[in-house]
Protein backbone atom coordinates (compact mmCIF):
# COMPACT_ATOMS: atom_id res chain seq x y z
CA UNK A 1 41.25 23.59 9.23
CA UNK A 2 42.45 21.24 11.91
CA UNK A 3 42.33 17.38 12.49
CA UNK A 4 39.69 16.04 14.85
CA UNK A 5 39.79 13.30 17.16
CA UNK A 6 38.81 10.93 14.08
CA UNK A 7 41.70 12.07 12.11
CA UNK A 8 39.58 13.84 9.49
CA UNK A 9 39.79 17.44 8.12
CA UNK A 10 37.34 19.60 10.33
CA UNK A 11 36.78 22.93 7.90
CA UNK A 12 35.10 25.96 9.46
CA UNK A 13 33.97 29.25 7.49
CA UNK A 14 33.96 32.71 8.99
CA UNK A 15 31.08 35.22 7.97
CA UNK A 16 30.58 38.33 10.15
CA UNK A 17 32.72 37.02 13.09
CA UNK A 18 30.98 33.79 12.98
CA UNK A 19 32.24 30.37 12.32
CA UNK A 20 30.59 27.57 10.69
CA UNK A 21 31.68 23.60 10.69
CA UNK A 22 31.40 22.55 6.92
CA UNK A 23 28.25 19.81 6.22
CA UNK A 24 28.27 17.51 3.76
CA UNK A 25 25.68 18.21 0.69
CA UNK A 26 23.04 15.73 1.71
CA UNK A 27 23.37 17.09 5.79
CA UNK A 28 22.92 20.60 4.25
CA UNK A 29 20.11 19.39 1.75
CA UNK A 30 18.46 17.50 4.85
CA UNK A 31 19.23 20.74 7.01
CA UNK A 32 17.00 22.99 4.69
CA UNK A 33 14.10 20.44 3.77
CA UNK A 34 13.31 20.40 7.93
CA UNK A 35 12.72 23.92 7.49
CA UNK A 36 9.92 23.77 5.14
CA UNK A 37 6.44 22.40 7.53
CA UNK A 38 4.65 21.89 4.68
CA UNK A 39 6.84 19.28 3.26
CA UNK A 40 7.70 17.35 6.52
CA UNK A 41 3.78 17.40 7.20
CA UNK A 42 4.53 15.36 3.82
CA UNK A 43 6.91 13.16 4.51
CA UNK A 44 5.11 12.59 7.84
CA UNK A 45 1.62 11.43 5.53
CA UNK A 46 3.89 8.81 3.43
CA UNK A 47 5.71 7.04 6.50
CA UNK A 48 2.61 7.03 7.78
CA UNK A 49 1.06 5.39 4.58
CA UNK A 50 4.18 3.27 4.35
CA UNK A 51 3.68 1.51 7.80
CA UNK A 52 0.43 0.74 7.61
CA UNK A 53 1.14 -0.67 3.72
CA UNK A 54 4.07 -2.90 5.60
CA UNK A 55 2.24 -3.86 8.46
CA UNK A 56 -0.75 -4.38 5.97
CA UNK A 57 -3.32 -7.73 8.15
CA UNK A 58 -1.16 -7.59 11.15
CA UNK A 59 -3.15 -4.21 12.35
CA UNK A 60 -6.52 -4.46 9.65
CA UNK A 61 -9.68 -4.96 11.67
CA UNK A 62 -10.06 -7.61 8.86
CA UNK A 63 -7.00 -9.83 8.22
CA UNK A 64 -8.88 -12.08 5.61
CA UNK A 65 -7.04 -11.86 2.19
CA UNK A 66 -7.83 -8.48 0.31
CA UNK A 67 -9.72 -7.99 3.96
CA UNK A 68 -12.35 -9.47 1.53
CA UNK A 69 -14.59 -11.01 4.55
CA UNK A 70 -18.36 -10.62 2.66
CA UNK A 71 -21.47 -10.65 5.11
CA UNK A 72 -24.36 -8.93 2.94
CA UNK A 73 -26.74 -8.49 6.06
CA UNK A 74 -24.14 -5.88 6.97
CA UNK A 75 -24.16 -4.22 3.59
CA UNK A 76 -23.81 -0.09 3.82
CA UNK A 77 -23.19 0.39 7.45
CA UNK A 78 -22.71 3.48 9.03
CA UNK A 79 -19.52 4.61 10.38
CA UNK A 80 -19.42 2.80 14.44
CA UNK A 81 -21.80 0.32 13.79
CA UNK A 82 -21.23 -2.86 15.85
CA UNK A 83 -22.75 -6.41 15.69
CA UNK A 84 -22.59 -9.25 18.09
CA UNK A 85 -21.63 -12.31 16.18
CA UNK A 86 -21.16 -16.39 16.58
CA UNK A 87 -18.04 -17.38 16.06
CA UNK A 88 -18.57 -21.44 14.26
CA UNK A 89 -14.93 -23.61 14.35
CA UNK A 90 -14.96 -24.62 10.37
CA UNK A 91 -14.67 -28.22 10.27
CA UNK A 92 -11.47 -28.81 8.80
CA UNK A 93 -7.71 -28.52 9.48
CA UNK A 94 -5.93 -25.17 9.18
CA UNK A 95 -2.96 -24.53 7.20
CA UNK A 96 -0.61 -22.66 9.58
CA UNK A 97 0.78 -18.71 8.71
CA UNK A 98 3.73 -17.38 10.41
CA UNK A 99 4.37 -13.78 10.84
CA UNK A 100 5.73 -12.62 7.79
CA UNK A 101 3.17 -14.75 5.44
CA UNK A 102 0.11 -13.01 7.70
CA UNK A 103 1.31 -9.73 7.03
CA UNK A 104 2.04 -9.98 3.35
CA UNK A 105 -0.64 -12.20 2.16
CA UNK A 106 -3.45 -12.41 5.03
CA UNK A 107 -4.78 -14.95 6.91
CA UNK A 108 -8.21 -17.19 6.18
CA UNK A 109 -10.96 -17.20 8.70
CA UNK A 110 -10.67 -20.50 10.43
CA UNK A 111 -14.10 -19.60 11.96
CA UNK A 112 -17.64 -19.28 10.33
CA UNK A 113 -18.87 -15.72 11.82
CA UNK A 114 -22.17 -15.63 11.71
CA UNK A 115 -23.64 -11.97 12.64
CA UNK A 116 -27.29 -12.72 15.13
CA UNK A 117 -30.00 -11.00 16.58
CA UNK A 118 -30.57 -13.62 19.48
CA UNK A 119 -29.77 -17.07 20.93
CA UNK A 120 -31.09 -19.46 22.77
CA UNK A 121 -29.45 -23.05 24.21
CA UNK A 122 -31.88 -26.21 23.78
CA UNK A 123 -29.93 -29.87 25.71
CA UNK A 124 -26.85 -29.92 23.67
CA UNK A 125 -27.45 -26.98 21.03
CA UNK A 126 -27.42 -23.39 20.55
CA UNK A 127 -30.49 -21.67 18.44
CA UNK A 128 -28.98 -18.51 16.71
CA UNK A 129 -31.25 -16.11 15.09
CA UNK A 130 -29.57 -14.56 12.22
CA UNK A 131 -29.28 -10.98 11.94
CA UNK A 132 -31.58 -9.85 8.45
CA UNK A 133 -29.99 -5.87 8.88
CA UNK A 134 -32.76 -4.28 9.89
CA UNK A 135 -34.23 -5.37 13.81
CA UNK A 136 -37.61 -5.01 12.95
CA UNK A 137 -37.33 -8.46 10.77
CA UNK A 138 -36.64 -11.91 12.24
CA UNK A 139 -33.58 -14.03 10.85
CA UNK A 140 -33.51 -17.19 10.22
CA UNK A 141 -33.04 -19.77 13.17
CA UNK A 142 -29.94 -22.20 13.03
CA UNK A 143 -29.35 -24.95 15.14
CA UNK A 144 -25.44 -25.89 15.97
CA UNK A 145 -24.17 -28.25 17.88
CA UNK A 146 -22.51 -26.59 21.05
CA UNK A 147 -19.18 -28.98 20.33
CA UNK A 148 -19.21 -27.85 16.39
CA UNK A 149 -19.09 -24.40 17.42
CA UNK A 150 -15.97 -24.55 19.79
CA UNK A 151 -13.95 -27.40 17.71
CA UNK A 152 -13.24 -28.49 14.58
CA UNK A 153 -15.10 -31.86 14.28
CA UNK A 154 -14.01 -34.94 12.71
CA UNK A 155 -16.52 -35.89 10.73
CA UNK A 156 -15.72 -39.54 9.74
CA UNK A 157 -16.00 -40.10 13.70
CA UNK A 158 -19.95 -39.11 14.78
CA UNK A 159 -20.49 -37.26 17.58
CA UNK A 160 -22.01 -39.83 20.98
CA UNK A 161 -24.45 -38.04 23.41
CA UNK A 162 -24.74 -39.22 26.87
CA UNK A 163 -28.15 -37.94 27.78
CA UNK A 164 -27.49 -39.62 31.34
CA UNK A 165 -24.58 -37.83 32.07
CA UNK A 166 -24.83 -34.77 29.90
CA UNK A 167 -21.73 -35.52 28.06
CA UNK A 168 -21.04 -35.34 24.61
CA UNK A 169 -17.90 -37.41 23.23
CA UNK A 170 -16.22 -36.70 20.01
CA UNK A 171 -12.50 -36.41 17.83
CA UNK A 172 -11.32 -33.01 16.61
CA UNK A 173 -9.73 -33.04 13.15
CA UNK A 174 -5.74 -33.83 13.71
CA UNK A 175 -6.53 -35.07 17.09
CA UNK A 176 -6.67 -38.67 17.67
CA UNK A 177 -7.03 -38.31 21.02
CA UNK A 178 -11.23 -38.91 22.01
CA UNK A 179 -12.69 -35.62 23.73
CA UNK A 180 -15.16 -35.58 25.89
CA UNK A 181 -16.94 -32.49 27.30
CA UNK A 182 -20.05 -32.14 29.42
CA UNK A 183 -22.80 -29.99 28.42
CA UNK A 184 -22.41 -27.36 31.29
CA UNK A 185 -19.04 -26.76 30.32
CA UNK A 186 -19.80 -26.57 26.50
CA UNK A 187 -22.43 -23.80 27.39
CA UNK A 188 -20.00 -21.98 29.94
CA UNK A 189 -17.20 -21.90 26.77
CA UNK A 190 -19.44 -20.67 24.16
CA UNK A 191 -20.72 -17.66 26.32
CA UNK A 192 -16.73 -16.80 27.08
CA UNK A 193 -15.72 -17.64 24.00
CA UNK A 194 -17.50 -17.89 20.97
CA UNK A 195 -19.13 -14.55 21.01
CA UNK A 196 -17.81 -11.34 19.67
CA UNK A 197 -18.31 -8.37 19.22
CA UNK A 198 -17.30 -6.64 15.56
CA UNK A 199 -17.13 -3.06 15.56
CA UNK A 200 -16.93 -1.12 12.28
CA UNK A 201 -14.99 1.88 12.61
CA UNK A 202 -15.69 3.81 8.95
CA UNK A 203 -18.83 1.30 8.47
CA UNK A 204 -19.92 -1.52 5.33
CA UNK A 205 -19.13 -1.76 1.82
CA UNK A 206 -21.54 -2.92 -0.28
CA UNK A 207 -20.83 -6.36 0.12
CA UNK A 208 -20.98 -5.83 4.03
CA UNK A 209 -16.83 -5.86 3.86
CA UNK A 210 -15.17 -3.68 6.57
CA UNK A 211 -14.45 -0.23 4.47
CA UNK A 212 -11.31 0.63 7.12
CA UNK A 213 -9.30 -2.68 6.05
CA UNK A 214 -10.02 -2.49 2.59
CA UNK A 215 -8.74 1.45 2.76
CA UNK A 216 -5.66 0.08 4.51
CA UNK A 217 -4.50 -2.41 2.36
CA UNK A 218 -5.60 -0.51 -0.84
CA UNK A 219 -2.53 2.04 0.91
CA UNK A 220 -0.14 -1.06 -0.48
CA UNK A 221 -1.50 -0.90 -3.96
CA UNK A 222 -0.69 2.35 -4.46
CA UNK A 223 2.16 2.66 -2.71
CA UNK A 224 3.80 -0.34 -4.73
CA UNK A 225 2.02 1.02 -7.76
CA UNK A 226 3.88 4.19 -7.65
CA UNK A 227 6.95 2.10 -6.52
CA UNK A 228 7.58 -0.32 -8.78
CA UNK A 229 5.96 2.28 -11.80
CA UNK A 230 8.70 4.89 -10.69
CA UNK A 231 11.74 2.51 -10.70
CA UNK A 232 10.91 1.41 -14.50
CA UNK A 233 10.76 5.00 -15.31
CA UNK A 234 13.39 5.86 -13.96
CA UNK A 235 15.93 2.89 -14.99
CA UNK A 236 14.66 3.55 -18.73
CA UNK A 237 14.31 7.59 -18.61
CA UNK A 238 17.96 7.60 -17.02
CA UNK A 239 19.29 5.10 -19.47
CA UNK A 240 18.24 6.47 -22.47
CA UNK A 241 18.44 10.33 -21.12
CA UNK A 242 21.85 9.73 -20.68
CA UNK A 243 22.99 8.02 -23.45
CA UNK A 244 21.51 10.61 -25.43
CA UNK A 245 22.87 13.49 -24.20
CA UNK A 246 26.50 12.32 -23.59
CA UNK A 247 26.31 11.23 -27.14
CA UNK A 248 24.66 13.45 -29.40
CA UNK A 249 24.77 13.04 -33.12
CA UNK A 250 22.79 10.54 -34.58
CA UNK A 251 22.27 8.69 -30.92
CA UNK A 252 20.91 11.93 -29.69
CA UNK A 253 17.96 12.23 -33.00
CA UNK A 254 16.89 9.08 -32.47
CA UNK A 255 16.46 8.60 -28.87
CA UNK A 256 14.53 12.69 -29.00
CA UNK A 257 12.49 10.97 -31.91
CA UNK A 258 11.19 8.32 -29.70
CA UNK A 259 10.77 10.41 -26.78
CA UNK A 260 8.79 13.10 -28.84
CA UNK A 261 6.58 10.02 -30.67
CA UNK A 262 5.71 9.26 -26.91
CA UNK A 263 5.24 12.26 -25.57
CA UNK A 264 2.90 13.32 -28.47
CA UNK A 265 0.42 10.58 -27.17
CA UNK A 266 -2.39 11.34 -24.05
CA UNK A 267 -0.86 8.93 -21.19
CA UNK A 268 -3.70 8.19 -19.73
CA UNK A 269 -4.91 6.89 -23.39
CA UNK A 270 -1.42 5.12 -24.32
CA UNK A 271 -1.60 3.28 -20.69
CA UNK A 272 -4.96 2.28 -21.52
CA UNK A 273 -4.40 0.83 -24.96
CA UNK A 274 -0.85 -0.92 -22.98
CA UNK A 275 -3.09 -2.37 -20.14
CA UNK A 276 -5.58 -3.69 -23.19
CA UNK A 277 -2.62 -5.37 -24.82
CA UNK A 278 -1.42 -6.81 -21.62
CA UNK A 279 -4.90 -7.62 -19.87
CA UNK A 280 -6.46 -6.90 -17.19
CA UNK A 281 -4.97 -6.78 -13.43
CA UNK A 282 -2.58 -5.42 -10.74
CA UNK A 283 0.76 -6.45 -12.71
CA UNK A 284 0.17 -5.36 -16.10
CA UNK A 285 -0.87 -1.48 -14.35
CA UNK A 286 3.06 -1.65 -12.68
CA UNK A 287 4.16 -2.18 -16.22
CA UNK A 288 1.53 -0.03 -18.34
CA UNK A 289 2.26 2.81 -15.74
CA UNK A 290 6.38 2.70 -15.83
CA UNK A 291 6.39 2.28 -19.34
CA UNK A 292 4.50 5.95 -20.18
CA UNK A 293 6.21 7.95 -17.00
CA UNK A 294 10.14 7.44 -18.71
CA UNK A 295 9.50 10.20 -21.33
CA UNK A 296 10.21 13.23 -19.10
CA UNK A 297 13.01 11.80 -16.98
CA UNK A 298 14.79 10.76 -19.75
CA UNK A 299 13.98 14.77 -21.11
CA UNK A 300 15.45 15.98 -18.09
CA UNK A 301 18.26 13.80 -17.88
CA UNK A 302 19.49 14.42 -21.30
CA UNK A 303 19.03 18.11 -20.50
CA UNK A 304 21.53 17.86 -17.22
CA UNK A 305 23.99 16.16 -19.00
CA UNK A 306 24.48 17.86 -22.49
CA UNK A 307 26.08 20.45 -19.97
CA UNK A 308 27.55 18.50 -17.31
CA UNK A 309 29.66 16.36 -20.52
CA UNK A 310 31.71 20.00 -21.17
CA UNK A 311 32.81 20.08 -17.53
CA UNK A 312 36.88 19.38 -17.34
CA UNK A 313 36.12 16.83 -14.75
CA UNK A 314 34.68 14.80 -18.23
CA UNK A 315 37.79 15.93 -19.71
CA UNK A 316 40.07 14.66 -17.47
CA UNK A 317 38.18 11.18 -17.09
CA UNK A 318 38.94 10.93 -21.04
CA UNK A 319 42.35 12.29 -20.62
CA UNK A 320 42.99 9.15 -18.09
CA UNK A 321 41.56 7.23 -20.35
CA UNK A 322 38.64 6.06 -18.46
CA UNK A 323 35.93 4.03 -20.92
CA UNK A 324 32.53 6.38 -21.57
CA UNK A 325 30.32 3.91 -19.59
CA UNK A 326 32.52 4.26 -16.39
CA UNK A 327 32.61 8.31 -17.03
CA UNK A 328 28.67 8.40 -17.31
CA UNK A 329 27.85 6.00 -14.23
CA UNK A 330 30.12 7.37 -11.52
CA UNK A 331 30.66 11.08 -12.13
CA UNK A 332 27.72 12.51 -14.96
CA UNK A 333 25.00 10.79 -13.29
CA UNK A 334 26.07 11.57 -9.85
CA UNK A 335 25.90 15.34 -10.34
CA UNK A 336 21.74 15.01 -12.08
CA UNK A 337 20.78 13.46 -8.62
CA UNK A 338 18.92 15.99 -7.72
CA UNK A 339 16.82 17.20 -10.50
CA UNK A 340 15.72 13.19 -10.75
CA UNK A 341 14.99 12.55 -7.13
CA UNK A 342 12.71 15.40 -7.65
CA UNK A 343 10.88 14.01 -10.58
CA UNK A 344 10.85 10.86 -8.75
CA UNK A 345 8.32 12.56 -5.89
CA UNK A 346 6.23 13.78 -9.14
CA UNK A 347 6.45 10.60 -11.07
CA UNK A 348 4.74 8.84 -7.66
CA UNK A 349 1.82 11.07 -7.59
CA UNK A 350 1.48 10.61 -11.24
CA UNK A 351 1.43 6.74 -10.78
CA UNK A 352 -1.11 6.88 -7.56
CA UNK A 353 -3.69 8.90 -9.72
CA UNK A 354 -3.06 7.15 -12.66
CA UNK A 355 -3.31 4.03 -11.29
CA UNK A 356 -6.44 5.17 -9.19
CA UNK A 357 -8.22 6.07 -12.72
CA UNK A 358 -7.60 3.00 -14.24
CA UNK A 359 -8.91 1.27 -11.74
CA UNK A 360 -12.19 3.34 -11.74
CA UNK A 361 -12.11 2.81 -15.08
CA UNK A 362 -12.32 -0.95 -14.71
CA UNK A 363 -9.04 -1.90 -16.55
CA UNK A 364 -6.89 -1.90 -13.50
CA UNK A 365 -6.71 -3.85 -10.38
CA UNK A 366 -9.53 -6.56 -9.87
CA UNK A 367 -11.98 -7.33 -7.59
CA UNK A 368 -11.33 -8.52 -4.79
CA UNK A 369 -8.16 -6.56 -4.69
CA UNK A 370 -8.68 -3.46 -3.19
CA UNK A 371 -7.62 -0.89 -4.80
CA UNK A 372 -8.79 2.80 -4.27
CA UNK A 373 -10.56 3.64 -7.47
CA UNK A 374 -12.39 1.08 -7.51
CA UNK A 375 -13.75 1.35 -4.25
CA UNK A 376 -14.60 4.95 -5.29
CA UNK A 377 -16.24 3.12 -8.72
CA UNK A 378 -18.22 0.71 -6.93
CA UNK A 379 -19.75 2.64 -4.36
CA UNK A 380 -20.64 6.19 -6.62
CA UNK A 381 -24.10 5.42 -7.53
CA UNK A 382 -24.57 6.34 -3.26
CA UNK A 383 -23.34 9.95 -3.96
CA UNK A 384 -27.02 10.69 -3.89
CA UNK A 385 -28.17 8.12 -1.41
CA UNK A 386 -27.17 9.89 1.61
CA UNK A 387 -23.79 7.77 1.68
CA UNK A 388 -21.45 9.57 -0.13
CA UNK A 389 -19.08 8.65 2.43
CA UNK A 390 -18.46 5.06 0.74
CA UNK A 391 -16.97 6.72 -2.53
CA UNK A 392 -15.57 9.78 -1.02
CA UNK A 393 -13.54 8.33 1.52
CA UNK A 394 -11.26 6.44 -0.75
CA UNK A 395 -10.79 9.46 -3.39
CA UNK A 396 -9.66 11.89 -0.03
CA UNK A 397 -7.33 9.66 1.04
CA UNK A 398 -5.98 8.73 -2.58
CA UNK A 399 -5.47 12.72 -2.60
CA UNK A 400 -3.91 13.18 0.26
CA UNK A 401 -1.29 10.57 -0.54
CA UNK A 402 -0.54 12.38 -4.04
CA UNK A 403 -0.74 15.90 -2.22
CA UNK A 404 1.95 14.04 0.19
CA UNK A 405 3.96 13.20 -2.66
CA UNK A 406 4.09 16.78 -4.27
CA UNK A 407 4.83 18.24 -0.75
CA UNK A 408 7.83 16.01 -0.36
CA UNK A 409 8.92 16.88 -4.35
CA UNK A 410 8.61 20.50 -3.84
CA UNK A 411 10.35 20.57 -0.65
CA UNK A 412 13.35 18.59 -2.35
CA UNK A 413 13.47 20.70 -5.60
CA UNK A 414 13.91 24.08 -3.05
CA UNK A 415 16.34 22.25 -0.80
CA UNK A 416 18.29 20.77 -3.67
CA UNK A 417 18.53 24.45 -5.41
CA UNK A 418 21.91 25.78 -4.34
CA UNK A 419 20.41 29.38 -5.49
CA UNK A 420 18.40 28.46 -1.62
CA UNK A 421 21.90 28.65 0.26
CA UNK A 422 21.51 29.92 3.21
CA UNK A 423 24.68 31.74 5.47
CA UNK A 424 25.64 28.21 6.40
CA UNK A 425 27.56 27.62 3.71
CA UNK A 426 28.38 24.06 1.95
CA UNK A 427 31.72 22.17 1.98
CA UNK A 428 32.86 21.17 -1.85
């Protein structure tokens, strides 16, 4: 060994006239998991799903809260089906978003979008024939006003026409300022303006909702499912796993007691009877979910450390006279690591589907959230009407995140295995 330019230790290893630089454990365990394609396809799938969950209405087609925009002349779409629509200024004043409230909670339409088949302009309207969803039927006509469509109106001041001039005077809400626009120019801003063109990428919903943005943000219910699920699993499996196997005695029967009383019940039956005692909805599934997954990491935990506590490093942290708390929390837990960041990757994929069946179910997230099983719940009964699309769609991609998840898990449980060492050896 020698001192580098940092002043640190540099170690190397010779094996068959070759040296090696020492890595640290995680460098080494980081090292071997890049080796495995399989698992970094997997850890590619859940950045993936984690950017679009962060991102959530910043990049969704629809950025409406729970992308919950209903138009039911646009029920069942195909995939690519695109509609020319009027966009109508809602008569009332906005309450502003920033950035960080638009992509966490959504933003509401401050337009009335009105899907049509034709238009016509008549003096100082536009005619709009609505689209019915099929183009051999005729909509119904509306008439707007071509100022109501391009501003927000103040109502308590009426609209004046000058039929003379072809001028049309009125006060936008907020604005105390009188506008006044002529009717050419009206006309010119509706045709560059107020027409758009949606464009649904995997088609409709049932209620004519755009299926990609509710498949987007339903990535954020799962992923924070699985998230928040996992962490109270983990701080209560590790808690009591610990406790009971640094222990033993009469600790130790207990804690095994609970954990067999628990583990003797069908989870997917105790969550249900937990989310029935808490009600209905998104929170109670986070708590439901966490409280049933603690059982086997606190199994695994207490199985790591009734072995790890007759190490002499133990020894010598009682011989020093170091408290049992401060022993267990900064030299036993440090060395279970691995085995629990592997059960972690399990305990996700556990959460996802669980979460994804209770919500099938009907007992877990609710309308209008939208949440993957029940988009899969709501659309089956088309399984046999040519669009199975609408309920498959969400169940691939709800596997595909939990085949992610076991990827990643498997990948860490061989890279973590120090029976996997290759000739690069690791520096203790």
């Amino acid at each position: 060994s020698f001192l580098n330019q940092n002043g640190k230790n540099k170690v190397f290893f010779k094996k068959k006239n070759k040296e090696f630089e020492s890595e640290s454990l995680t460098a080494e365990t980081w090292r071997r998991f890049k080796k495995q394609k399989l698992s970094m396809f997997g850890l590619v799938i859940i950045v993936f799903a984690s950017i679009v969950s962060i991102l959530g209405y910043l990049i969704t087609p629809d950025s409406t809260p729970y992308a919950n925009s209903q138009k039911p002349e646009l029920q069942t779409k195909p995939p690519g089906f695109s509609i020319t629509c009027l966009t109508v200024k809602k008569n009332q004043e906005q309450d502003p978003k920033n950035f960080f409230e638009k992509m966490l909670f959504g933003k509401p339409e401050d337009v009335t979008t009105i899907p049509m088949a034709d238009y016509e302009f008549h003096d100082n309207t536009i005619l709009v024939e609505e689209y019915t969803g099929d183009n051999k039927f005729s909509g119904t006509k509306i008439k707007f006003d071509m100022a109501d469509v391009l501003y927000a109106i103040d109502l308590k001041h009426p609209m004046t026409y000058d039929t003379v001039g072809q001028k049309v005077s009125f006060y936008e809400v907020g604005n105390p300022v009188k506008i006044e626009k002529s009717i050419k120019e009206l006309k010119a801003d509706i045709e560059k303006n107020a027409f758009v063109t949606k464009k649904f990428y995997l088609g409709t919903d049932i209620a004519g909702r755009d299926l990609l943005s509710r498949l987007m943000i339903g990535t954020r219910i799962s992923l924070s499912v699985g998230l928040v699920s996992v962490v109270i699993s983990l701080f209560i499996g590790i808690f009591l796993g610990a406790i009971a196997g640094y222990y033993r005695g009469t600790v130790d029967t207990c804690i095994m007691w609970l954990i067999n009383v628990v583990w003797s019940i069908p989870t997917l039956l105790l969550v249900i009877a937990i989310t029935l005692v808490l009600g209905k909805g998104i929170v109670q599934v986070f708590i439901a979910v966490g409280l049933t997954m603690w059982v086997e990491t606190a199994r695994v935990v207490r199985g790591q450390i009734l072995s790890i506590r007759e190490k002499e490093f133990v020894d010598a942290g009682r011989a020093l006279g170091f408290k049992n708390m401060r022993i267990i929390t900064r030299h036993v837990l440090s060395n279970v690591l691995g085995p629990v960041v592997v059960m972690a990757a399990s305990n996700f994929a556990s959460a996802i589907l669980t979460e994804a069946g209770l919500s099938f179910l009907g007992i877990g997230a609710q309308p209008p959230v939208p949440s993957w099983g029940e988009m899969s719940n709501a659309h089956y009964g088309y399984m046999l009407l040519g669009k199975a699309y609408l309920a498959i769609v969400p169940g691939i991609a709800t596997a595909i995140l939990v085949l992610a998840f076991m990827l990643v898990g498997n990948g860490l449980r061989d890279a973590l295995d120090t029976r996997n060492l290759d000739d690069k050896p690791i520096a203790t």
